[in-house]
Protein backbone atom coordinates (compact mmCIF):
# COMPACT_ATOMS: atom_id res chain seq x y z
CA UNK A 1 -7.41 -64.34 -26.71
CA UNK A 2 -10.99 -63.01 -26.69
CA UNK A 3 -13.06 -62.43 -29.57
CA UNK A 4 -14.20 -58.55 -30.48
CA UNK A 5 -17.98 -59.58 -29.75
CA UNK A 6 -16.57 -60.21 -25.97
CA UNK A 7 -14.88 -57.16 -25.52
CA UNK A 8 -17.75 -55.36 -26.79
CA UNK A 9 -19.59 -57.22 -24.58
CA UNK A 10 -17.79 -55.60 -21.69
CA UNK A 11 -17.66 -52.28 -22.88
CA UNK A 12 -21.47 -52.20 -22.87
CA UNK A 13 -22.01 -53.09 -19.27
CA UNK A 14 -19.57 -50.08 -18.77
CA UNK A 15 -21.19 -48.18 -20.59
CA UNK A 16 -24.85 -49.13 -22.42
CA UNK A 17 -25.98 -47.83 -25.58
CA UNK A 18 -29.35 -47.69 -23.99
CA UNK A 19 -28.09 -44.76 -21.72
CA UNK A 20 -26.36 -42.48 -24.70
CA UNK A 21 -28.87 -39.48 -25.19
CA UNK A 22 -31.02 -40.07 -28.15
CA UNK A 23 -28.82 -37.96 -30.95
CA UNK A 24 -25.80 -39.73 -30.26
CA UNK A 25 -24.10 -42.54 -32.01
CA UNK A 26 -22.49 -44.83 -30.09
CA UNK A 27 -21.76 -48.36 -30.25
CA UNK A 28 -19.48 -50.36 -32.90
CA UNK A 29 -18.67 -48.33 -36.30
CA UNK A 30 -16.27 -51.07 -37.70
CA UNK A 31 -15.14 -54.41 -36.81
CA UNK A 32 -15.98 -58.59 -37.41
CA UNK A 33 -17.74 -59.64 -34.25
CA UNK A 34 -15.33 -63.03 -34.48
CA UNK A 35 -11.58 -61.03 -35.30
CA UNK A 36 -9.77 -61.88 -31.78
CA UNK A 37 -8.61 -58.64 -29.82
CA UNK A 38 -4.93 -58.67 -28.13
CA UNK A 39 -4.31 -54.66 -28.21
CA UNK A 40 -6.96 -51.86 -27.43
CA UNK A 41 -6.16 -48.16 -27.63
CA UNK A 42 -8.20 -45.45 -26.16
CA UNK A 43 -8.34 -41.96 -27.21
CA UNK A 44 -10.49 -39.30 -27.63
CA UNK A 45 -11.35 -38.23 -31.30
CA UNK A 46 -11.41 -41.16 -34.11
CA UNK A 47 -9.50 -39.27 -36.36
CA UNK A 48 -6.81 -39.88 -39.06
CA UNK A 49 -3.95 -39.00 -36.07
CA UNK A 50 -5.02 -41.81 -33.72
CA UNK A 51 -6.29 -44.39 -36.65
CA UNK A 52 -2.34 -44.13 -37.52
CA UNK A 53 -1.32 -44.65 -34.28
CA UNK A 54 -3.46 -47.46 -33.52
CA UNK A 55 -1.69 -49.09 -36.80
CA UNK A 56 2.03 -48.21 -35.81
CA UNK A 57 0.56 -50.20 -32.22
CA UNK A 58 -0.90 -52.92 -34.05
CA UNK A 59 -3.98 -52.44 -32.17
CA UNK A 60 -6.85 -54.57 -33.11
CA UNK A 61 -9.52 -52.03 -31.60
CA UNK A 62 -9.80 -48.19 -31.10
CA UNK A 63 -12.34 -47.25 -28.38
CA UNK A 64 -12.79 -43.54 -29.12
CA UNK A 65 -15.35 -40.73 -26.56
CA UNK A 66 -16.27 -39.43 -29.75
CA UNK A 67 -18.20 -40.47 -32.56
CA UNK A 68 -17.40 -40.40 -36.06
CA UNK A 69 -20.22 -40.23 -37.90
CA UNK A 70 -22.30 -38.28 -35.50
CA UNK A 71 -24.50 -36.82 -38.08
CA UNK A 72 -24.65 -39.50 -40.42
CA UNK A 73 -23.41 -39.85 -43.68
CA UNK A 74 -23.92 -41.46 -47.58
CA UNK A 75 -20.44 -42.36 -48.22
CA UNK A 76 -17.40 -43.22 -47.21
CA UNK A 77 -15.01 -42.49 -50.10
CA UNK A 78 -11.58 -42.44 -49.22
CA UNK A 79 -11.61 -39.07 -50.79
CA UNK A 80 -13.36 -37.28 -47.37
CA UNK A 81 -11.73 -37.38 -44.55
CA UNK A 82 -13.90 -39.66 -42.45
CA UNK A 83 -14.03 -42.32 -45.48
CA UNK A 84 -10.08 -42.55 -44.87
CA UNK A 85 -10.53 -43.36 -41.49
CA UNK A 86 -12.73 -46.13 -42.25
CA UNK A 87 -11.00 -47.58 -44.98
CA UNK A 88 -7.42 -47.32 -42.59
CA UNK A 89 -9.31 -49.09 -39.99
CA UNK A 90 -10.87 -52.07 -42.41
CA UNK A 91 -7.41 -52.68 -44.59
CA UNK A 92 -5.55 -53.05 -40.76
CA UNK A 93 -8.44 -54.83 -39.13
CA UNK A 94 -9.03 -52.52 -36.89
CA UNK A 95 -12.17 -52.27 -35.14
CA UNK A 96 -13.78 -49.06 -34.02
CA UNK A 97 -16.25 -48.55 -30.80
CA UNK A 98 -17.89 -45.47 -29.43
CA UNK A 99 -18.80 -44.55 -25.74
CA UNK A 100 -20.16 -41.02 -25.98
CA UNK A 101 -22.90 -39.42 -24.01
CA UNK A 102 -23.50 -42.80 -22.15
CA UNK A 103 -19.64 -42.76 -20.72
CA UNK A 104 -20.52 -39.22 -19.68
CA UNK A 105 -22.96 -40.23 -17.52
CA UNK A 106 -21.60 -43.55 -16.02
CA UNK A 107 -20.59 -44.33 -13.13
CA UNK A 108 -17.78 -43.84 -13.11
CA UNK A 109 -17.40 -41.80 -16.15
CA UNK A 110 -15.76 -38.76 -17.84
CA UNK A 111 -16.40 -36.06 -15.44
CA UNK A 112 -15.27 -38.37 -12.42
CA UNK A 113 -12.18 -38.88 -14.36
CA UNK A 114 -11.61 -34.90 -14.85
CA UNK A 115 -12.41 -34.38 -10.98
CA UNK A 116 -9.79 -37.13 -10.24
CA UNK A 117 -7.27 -35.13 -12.26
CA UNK A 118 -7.89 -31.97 -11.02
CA UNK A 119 -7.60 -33.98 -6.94
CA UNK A 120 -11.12 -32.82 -6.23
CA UNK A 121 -13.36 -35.18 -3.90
CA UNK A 122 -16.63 -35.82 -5.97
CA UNK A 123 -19.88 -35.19 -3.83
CA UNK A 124 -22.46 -36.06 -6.27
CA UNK A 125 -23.57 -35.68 -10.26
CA UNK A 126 -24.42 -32.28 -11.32
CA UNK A 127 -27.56 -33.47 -13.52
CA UNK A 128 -28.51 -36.78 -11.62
CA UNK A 129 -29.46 -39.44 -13.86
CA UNK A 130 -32.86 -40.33 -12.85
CA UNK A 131 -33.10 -44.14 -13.56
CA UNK A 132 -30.32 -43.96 -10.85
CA UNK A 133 -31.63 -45.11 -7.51
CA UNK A 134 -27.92 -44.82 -5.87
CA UNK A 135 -27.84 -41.29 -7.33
CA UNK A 136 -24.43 -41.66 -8.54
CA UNK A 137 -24.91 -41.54 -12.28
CA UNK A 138 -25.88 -38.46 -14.46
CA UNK A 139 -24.02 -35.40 -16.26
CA UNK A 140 -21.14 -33.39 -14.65
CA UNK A 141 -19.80 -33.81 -11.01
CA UNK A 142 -20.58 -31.75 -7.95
CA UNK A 143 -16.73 -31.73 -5.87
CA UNK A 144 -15.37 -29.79 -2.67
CA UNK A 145 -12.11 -28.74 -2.74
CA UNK A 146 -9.79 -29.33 0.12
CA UNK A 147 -8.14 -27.79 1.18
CA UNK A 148 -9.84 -24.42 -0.71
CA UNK A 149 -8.13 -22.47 -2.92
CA UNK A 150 -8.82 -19.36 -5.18
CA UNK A 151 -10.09 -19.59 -8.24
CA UNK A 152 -6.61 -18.34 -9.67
CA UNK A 153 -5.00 -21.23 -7.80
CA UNK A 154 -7.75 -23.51 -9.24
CA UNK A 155 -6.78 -22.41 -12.76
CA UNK A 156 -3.25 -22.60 -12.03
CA UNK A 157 -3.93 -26.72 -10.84
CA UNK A 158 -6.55 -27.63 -14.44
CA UNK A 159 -3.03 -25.60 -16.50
CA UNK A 160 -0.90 -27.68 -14.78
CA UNK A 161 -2.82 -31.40 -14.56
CA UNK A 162 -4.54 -31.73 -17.38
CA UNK A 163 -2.92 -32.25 -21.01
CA UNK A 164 -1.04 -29.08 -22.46
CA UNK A 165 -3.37 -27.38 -25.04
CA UNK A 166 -2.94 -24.14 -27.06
CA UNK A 167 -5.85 -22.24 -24.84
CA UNK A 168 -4.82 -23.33 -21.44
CA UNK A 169 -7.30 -22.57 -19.03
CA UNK A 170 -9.52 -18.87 -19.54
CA UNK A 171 -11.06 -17.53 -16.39
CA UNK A 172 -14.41 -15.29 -15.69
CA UNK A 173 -14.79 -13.90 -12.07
CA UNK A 174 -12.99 -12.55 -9.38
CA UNK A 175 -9.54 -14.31 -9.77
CA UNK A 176 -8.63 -14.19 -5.80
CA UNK A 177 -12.15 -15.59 -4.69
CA UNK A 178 -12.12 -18.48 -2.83
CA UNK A 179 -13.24 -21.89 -4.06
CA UNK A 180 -14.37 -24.49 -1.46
CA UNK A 181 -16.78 -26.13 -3.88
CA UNK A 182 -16.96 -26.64 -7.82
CA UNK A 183 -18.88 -28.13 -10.23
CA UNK A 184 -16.75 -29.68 -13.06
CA UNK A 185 -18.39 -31.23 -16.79
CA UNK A 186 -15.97 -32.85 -19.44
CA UNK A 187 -16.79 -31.54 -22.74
CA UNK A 188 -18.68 -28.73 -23.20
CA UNK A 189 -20.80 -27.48 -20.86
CA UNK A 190 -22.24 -24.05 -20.94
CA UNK A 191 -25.68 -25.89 -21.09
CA UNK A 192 -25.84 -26.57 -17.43
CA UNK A 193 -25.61 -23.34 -16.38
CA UNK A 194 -28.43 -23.38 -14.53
CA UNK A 195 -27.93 -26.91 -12.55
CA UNK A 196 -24.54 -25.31 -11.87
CA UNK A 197 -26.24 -21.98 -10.34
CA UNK A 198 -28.93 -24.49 -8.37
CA UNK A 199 -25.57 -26.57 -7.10
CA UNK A 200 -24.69 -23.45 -5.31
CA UNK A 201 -20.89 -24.13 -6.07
CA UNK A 202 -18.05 -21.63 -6.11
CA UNK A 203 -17.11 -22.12 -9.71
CA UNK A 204 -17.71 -24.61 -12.53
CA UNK A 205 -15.02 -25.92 -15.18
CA UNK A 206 -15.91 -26.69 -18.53
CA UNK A 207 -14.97 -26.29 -21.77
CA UNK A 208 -16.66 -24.73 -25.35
CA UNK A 209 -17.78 -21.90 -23.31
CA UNK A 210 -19.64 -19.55 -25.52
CA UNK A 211 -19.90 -15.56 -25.18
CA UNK A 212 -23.34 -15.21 -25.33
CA UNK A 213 -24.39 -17.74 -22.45
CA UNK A 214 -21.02 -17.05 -20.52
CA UNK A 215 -21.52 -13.27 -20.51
CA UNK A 216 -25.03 -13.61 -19.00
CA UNK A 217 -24.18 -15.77 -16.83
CA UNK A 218 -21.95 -13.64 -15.29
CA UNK A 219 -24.07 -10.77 -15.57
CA UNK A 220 -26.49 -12.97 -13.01
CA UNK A 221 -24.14 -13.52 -10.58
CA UNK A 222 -25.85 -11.22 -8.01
CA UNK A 223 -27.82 -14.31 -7.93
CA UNK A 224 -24.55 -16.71 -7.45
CA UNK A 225 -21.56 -14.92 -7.70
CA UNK A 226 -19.50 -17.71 -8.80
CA UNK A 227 -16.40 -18.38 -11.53
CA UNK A 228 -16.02 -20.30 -14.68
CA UNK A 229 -12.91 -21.87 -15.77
CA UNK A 230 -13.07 -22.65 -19.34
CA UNK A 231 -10.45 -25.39 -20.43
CA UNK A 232 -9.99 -27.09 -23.98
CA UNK A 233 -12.44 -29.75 -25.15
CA UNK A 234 -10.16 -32.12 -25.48
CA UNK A 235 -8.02 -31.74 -22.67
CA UNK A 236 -11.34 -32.10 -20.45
CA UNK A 237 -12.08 -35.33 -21.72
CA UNK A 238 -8.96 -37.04 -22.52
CA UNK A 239 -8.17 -37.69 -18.33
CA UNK A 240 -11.17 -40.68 -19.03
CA UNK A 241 -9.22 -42.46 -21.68
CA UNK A 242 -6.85 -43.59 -18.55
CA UNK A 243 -9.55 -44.14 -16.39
CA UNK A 244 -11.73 -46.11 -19.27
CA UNK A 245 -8.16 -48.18 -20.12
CA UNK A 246 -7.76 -48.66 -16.45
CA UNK A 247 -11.27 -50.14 -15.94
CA UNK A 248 -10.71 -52.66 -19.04
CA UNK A 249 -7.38 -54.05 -17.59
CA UNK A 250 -8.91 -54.83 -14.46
CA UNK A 251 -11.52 -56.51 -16.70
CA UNK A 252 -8.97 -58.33 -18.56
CA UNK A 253 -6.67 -59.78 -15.69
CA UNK A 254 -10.53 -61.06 -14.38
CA UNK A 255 -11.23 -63.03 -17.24
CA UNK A 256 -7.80 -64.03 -18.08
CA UNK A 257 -7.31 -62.40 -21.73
CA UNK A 258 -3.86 -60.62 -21.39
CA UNK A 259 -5.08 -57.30 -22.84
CA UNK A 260 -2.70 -55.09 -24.23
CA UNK A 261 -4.49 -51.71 -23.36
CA UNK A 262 -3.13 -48.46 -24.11
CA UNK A 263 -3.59 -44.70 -24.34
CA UNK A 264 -3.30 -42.31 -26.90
CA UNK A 265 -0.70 -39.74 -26.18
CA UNK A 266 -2.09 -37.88 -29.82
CA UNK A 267 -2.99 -34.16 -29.40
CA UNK A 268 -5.97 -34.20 -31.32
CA UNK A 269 -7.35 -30.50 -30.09
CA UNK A 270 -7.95 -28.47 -33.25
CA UNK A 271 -6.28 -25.60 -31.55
CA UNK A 272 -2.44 -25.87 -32.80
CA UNK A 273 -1.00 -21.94 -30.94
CA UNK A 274 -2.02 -19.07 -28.87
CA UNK A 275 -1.01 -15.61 -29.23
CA UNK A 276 -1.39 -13.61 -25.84
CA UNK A 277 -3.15 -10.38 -26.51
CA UNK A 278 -0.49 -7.23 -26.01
CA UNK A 279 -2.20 -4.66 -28.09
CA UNK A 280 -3.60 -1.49 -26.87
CA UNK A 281 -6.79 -1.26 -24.82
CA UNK A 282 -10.04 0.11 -27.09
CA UNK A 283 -9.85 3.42 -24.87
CA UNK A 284 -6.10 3.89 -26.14
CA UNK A 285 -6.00 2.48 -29.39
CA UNK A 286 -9.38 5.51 -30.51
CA UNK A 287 -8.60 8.43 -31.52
CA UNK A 288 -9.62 11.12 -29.00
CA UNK A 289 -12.44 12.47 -31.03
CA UNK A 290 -13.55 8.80 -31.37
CA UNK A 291 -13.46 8.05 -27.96
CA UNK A 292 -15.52 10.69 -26.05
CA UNK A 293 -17.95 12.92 -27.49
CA UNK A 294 -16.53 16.88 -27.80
CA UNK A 295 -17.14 18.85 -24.92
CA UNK A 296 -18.52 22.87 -24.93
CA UNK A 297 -14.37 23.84 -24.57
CA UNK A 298 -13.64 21.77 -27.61
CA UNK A 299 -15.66 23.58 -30.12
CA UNK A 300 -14.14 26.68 -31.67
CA UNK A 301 -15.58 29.79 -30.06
CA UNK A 302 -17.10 28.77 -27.53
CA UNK A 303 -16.86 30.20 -24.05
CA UNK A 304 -15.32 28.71 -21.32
């Protein structure tokens, strides 16, 4: 049975600390380097939900995407939400690591696990990491789609593959335009809007998509008229759990350690329901004198 300092060991060649972007925290929040590891779980968020699950598993470390102090902090009372969390994880000897921005990037990493998902063929990284001289590391994925389909179809596939949510999958663009090629990012992405124009794709998928920087985007698609599928955070990132478990198994029968790895099947999205929108368009739901200025005929008296 390994020791936590070896596992960790292994989760940094898969994905360095050195590579995480320089805000992020990544890396080991709790744990004793020399507590031995038999069960790993993987999810998403390091919240209260999964901590609990990890305990009902008997897990002896959660590997979480993100962090959970991101921000920092100066306590962690039990009374805040976070300080739970910690003190859940300590009283069951449960250790905590974070791969964040640097699984994003990796090779293969978060986006290659949402393109594998979705049954696109990956082409290339979106943002190519630099200090790459295979090219294959760096931010989002570049993929063809084949056969093509439209981007309703496309939407239709990402509603259907990736993990229920309360949004589902929101659409900008010409819904019966076709899609050979599409740029896809797991988390949120409305950042790389313009290495997603330069890709000269067909349509990107994301998530977190903002008004602002969605609606002109759009408004430049004279430029590259292409669509944006906006899914939920969560449900974007959670198809790299499986990959990230799948990747430590094969680890694990290498070395010999009988791993018990698992994934969390924990909705953590915020989002809990989604009410489709059936009420009246603006241009029906004004008044009449609110929604065009009078004409001549409407004033009293005057001629026709």
């Amino acid at each position: 049975m390994p020791r936590l300092s070896e596992v960790i060991a292994v989760l940094e060649t898969l994905w360095p600390a050195e590579r995480a972007e320089s805000w992020d925290a990544v890396g080991t929040v709790v744990g004793e380097p020399d507590q031995e590891v038999m069960r790993v779980l993987f999810a998403v968020d390091p919240v209260q939900e999964t901590v609990d699950e990890a305990v009902q598993l008997g897990a002896d470390l959660l590997v979480t995407h993100h962090p959970l102090y991101l921000r920092g902090t100066t306590t962690v009372a039990a009374s805040t939400s976070k300080g739970r969390v910690v003190h859940t994880l300590i009283r069951n000897d449960i250790a905590l690591h974070v791969a964040h921005t640097n699984a994003d990037t990796a090779d293969p990493g978060v986006s290659d696990a949402l393109a594998g998902a979705l049954d696109l063929r990956v082409v290339r990284p979106l943002v190519p990491d630099p200090t790459d001289p295979e090219g294959r590391r760096g931010l989002g994925r570049v993929c063809e789609v084949d056969p093509p389909l439209t981007v309703r179809e496309l939407a239709a596939r990402a509603a259907a593959c990736l993990p229920a949510t309360a949004q589902g999958i929101r659409v900008a663009g010409d819904p019966e335009a076709p899609v050979r090629t599409v740029a896809v990012s797991g988390g949120s992405g409305d950042s790389l809007f313009e290495h997603v124009r330069a890709a000269g794709v067909d349509a990107f998928l994301t998530a977190d998509l903002r008004h602002h920087p969605a609606s002109e985007f759009m408004a430049d698609r004279a430029h590259s008229p292409l669509a944006l599928l906006d899914a939920a955070h969560w449900a974007t990132e959670w198809p790299w759990c499986e990959l990230a478990a799948a990747q430590l198994d094969e680890i694990s029968d290498r070395h010999g350690w009988g791993l018990r790895v698992h994934v969390s099947k924990t909705v953590t999205d915020p989002w809990t329901a989604h009410a489709a929108s059936t009420g009246p368009s603006p241009a029906t739901a004004l008044p009449r004198s609110a929604s065009r200025a009078p004409s001549p005929s409407d004033t009293p008296g005057a001629p026709n």
